[in-house]
C-alpha atoms as a PDB file:
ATOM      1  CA  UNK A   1     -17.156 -16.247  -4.086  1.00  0.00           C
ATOM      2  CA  UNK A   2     -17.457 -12.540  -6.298  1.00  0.00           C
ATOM      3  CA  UNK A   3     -20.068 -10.480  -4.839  1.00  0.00           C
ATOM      4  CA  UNK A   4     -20.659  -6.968  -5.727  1.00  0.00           C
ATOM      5  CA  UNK A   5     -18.891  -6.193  -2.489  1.00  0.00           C
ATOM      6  CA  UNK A   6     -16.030  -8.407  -3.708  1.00  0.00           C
ATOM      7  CA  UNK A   7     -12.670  -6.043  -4.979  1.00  0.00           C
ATOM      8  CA  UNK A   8      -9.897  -7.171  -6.530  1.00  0.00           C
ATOM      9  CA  UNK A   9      -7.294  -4.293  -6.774  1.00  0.00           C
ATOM     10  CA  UNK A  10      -3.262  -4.169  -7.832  1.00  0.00           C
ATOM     11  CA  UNK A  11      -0.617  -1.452  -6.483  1.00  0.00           C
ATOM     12  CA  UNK A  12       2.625  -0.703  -7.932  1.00  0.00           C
ATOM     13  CA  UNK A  13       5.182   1.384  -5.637  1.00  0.00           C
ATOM     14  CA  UNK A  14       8.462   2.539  -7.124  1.00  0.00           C
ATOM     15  CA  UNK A  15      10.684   3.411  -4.413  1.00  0.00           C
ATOM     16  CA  UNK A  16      14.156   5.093  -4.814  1.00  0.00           C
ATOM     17  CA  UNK A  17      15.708   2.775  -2.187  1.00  0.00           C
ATOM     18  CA  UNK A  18      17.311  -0.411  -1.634  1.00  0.00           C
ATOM     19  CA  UNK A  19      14.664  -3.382  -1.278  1.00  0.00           C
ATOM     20  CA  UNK A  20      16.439  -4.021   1.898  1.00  0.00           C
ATOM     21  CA  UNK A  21      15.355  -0.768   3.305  1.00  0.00           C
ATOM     22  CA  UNK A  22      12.221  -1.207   1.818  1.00  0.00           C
ATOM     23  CA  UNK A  23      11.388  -4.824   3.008  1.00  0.00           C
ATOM     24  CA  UNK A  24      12.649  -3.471   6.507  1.00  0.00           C
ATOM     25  CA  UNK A  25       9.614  -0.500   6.422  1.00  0.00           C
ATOM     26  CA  UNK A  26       7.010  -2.972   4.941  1.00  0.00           C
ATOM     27  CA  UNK A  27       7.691  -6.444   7.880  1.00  0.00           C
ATOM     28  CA  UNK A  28       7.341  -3.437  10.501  1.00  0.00           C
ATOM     29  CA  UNK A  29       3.743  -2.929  10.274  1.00  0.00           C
ATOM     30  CA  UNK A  30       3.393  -1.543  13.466  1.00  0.00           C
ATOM     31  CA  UNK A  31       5.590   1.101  12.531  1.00  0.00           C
ATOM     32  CA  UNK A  32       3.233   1.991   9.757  1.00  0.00           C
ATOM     33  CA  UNK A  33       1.079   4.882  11.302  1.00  0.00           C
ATOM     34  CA  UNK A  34       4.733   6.499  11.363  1.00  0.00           C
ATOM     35  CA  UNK A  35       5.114   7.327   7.654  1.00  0.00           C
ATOM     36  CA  UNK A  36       1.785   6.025   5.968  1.00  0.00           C
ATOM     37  CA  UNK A  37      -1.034   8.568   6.296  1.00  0.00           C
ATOM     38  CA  UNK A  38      -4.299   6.535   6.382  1.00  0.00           C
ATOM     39  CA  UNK A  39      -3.077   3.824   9.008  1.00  0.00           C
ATOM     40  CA  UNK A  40      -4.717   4.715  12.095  1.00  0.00           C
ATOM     41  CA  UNK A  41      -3.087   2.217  14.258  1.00  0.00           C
ATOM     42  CA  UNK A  42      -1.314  -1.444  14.043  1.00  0.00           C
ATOM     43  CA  UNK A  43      -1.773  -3.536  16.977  1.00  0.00           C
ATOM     44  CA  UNK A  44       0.416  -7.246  17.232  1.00  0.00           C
ATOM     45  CA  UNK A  45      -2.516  -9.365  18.804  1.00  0.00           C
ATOM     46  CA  UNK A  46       0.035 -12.507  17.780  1.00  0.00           C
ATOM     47  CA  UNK A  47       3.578 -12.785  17.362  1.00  0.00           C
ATOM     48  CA  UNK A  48       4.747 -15.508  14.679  1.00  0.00           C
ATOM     49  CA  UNK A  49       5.280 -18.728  15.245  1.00  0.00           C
ATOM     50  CA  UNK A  50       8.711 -18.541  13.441  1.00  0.00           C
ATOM     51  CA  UNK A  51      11.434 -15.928  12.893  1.00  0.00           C
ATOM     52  CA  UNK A  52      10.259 -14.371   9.724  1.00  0.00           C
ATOM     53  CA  UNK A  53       6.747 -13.641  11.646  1.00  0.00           C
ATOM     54  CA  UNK A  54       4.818 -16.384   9.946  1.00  0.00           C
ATOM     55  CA  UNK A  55       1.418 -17.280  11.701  1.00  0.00           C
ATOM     56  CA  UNK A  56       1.523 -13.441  13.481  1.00  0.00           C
ATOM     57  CA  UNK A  57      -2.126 -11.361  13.806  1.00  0.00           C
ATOM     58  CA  UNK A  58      -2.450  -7.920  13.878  1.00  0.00           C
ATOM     59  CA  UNK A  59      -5.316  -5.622  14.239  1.00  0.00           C
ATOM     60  CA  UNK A  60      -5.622  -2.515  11.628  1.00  0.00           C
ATOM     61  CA  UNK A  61      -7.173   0.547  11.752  1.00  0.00           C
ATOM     62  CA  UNK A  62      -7.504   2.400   8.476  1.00  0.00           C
ATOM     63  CA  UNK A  63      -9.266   5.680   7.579  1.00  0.00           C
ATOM     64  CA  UNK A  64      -9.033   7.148   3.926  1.00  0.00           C
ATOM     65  CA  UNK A  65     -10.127  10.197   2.033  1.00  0.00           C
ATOM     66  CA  UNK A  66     -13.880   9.437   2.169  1.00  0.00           C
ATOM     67  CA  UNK A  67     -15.784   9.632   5.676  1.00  0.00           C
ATOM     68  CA  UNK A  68     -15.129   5.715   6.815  1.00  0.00           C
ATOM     69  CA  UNK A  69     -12.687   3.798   9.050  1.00  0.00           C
ATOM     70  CA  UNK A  70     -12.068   0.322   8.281  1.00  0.00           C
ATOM     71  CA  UNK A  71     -10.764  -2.744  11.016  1.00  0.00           C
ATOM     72  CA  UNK A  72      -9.791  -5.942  10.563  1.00  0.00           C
ATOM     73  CA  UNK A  73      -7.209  -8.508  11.796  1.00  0.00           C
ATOM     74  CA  UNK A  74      -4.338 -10.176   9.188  1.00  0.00           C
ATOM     75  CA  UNK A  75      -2.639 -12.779   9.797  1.00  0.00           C
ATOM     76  CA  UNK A  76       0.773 -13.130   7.940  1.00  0.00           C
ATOM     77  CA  UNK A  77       0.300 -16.219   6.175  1.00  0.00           C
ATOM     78  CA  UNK A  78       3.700 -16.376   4.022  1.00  0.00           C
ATOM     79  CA  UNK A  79       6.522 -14.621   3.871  1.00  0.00           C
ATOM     80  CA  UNK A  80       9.448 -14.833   1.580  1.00  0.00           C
ATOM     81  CA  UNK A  81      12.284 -12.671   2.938  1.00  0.00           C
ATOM     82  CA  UNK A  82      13.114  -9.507   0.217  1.00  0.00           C
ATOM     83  CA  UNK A  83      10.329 -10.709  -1.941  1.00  0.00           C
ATOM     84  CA  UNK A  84       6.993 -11.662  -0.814  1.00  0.00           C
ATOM     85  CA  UNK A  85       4.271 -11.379   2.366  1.00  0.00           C
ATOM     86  CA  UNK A  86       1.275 -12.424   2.073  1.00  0.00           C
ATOM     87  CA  UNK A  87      -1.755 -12.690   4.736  1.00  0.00           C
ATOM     88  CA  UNK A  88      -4.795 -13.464   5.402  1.00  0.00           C
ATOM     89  CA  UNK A  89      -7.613 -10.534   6.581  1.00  0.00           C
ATOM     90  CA  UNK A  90     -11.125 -10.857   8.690  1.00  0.00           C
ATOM     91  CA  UNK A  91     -13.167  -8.840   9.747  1.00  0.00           C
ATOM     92  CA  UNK A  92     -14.614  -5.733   8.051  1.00  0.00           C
ATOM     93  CA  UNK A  93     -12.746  -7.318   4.920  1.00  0.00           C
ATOM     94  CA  UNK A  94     -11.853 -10.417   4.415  1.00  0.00           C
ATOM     95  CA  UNK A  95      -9.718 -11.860   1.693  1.00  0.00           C
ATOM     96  CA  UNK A  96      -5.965 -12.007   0.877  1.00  0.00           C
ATOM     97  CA  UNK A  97      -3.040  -9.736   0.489  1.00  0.00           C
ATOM     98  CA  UNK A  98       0.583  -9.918  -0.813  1.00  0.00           C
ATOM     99  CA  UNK A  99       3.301  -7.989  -1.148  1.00  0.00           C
ATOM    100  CA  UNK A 100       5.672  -8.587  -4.254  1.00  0.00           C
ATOM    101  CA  UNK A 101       9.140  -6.987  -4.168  1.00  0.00           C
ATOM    102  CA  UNK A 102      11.958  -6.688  -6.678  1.00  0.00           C
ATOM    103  CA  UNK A 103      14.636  -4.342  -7.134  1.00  0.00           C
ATOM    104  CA  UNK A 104      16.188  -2.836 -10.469  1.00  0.00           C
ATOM    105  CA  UNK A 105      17.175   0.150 -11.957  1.00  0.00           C
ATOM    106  CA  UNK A 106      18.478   1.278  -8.417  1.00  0.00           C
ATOM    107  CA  UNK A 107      14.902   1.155  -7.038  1.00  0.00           C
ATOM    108  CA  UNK A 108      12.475  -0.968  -5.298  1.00  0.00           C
ATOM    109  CA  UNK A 109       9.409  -2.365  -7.144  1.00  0.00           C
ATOM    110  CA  UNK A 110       6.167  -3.147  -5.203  1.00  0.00           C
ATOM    111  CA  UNK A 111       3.247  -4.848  -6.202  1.00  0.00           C
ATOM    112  CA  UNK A 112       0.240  -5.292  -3.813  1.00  0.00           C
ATOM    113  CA  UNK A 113      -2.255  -7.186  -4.598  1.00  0.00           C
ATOM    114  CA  UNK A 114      -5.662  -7.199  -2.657  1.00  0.00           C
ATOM    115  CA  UNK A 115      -8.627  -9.275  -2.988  1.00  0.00           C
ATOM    116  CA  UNK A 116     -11.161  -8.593  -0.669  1.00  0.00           C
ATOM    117  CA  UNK A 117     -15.300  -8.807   0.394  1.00  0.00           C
ATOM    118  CA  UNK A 118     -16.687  -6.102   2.191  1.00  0.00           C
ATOM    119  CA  UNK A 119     -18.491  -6.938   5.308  1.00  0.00           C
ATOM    120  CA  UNK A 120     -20.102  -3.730   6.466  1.00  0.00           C
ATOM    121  CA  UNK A 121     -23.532  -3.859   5.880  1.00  0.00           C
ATOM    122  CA  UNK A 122     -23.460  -0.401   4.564  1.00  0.00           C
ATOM    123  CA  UNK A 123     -20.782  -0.929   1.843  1.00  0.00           C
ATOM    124  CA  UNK A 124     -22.552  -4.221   0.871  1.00  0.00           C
ATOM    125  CA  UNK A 125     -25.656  -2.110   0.754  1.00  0.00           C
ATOM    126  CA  UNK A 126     -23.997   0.404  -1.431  1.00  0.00           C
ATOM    127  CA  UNK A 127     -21.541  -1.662  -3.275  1.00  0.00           C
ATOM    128  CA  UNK A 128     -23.461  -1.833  -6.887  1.00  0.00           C
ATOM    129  CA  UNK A 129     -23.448   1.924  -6.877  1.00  0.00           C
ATOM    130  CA  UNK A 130     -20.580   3.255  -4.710  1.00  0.00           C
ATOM    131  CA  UNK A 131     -17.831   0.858  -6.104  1.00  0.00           C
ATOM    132  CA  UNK A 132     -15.970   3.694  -8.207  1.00  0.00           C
ATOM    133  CA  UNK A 133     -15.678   5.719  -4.764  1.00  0.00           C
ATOM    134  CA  UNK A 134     -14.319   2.694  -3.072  1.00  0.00           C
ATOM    135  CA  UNK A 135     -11.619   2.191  -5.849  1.00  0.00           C
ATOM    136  CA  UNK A 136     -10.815   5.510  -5.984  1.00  0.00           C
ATOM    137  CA  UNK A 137     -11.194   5.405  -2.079  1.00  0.00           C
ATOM    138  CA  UNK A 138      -8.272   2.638  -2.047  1.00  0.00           C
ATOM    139  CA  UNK A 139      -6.055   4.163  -4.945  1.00  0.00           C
ATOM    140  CA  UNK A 140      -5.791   7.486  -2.594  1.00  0.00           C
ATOM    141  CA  UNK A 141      -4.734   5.573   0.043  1.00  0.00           C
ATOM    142  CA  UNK A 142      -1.962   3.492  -1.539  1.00  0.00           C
ATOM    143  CA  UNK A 143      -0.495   6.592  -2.971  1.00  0.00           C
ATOM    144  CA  UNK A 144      -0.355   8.342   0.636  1.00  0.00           C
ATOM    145  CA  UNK A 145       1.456   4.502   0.947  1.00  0.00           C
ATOM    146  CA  UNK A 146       3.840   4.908  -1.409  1.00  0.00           C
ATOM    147  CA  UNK A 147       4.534   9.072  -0.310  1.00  0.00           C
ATOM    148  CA  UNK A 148       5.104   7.920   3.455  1.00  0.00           C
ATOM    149  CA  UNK A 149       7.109   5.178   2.153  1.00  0.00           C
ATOM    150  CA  UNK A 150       9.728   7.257  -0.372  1.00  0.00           C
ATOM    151  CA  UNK A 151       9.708   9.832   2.582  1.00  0.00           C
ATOM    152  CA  UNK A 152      10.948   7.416   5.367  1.00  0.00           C
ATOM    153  CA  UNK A 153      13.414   5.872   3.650  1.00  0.00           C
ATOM    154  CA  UNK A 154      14.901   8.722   2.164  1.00  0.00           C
ATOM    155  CA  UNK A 155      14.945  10.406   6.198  1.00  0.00           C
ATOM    156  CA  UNK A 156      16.569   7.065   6.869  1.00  0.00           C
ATOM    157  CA  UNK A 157      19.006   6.946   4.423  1.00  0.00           C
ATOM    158  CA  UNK A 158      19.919  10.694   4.999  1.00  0.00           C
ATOM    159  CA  UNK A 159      20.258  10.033   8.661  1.00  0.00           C
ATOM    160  CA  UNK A 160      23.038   7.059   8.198  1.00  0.00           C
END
């Protein structure tokens, strides 16, 4: 169902790293807080019923660049080892997300894509108007992503 709090965004990462070190940094999300500014906290509520971590449920707490904290639980729905993760989120958003990685060039190519319904009442409320915030709310985000993300792995490769 598209609702005028429904969002539909795609991010692309290039990361100057192996997409096994990559891959390693993006199955560890409670290690996320670490390196990726915006993540608040990561909290394993279910472990997966399988090795890769299919069927787990975590709790996340976001904030961003605008005055708002967002929480919701994912559960991993898919996962495709060194290419794909995908889950399911409810709570203050609720939709689908996937990861997407390939590697060329010598680096790591990510593609997230997000589809998502707000549930607070106050983005709902504000959704036909404050939309453009919220995208550029989300694109801010990602980016502080994608800086925590080329920082960790570089520490990590200059620490081996």
């Amino acid at each position: 169902m598209v609702t005028t709090s429904s969002y539909e965004f795609v991010t692309r990462w290039t990361i100057p790293a192996p997409l096994e070190r990559v891959w390693n940094e993006l199955v560890s999300p409670e290690q996320w807080p670490v390196w990726w500014r915006g993540v608040e906290r990561v909290d394993l509520i279910r472990p997966g019923v399988d090795a890769l971590g299919t069927g787990a449920i975590r709790r996340y707490v976001w904030r961003s660049r605008l005055p708002y904290r967002l929480q919701f639980t994912m559960q991993t729905t898919r996962i495709e080892p060194m290419s794909l993760i995908e889950g399911h989120a409810s709570g203050e958003l609720e939709g689908n997300g996937t990861w997407h990685l390939s590697h060329a060039d010598g680096s790591t190519h990510v593609r997230y894509d997000w589809r998502v319904v707000a549930n607070k009442w106050w983005m709902r409320w504000l959704a036909s108007v404050a939309k453009p915030a919220f995208r550029w709310n989300h694109d801010v985000v990602m980016h502080w992503g994608e800086e925590g993300l080329i920082r960790r792995v570089a520490d990590r490769n200059s620490s081996k």
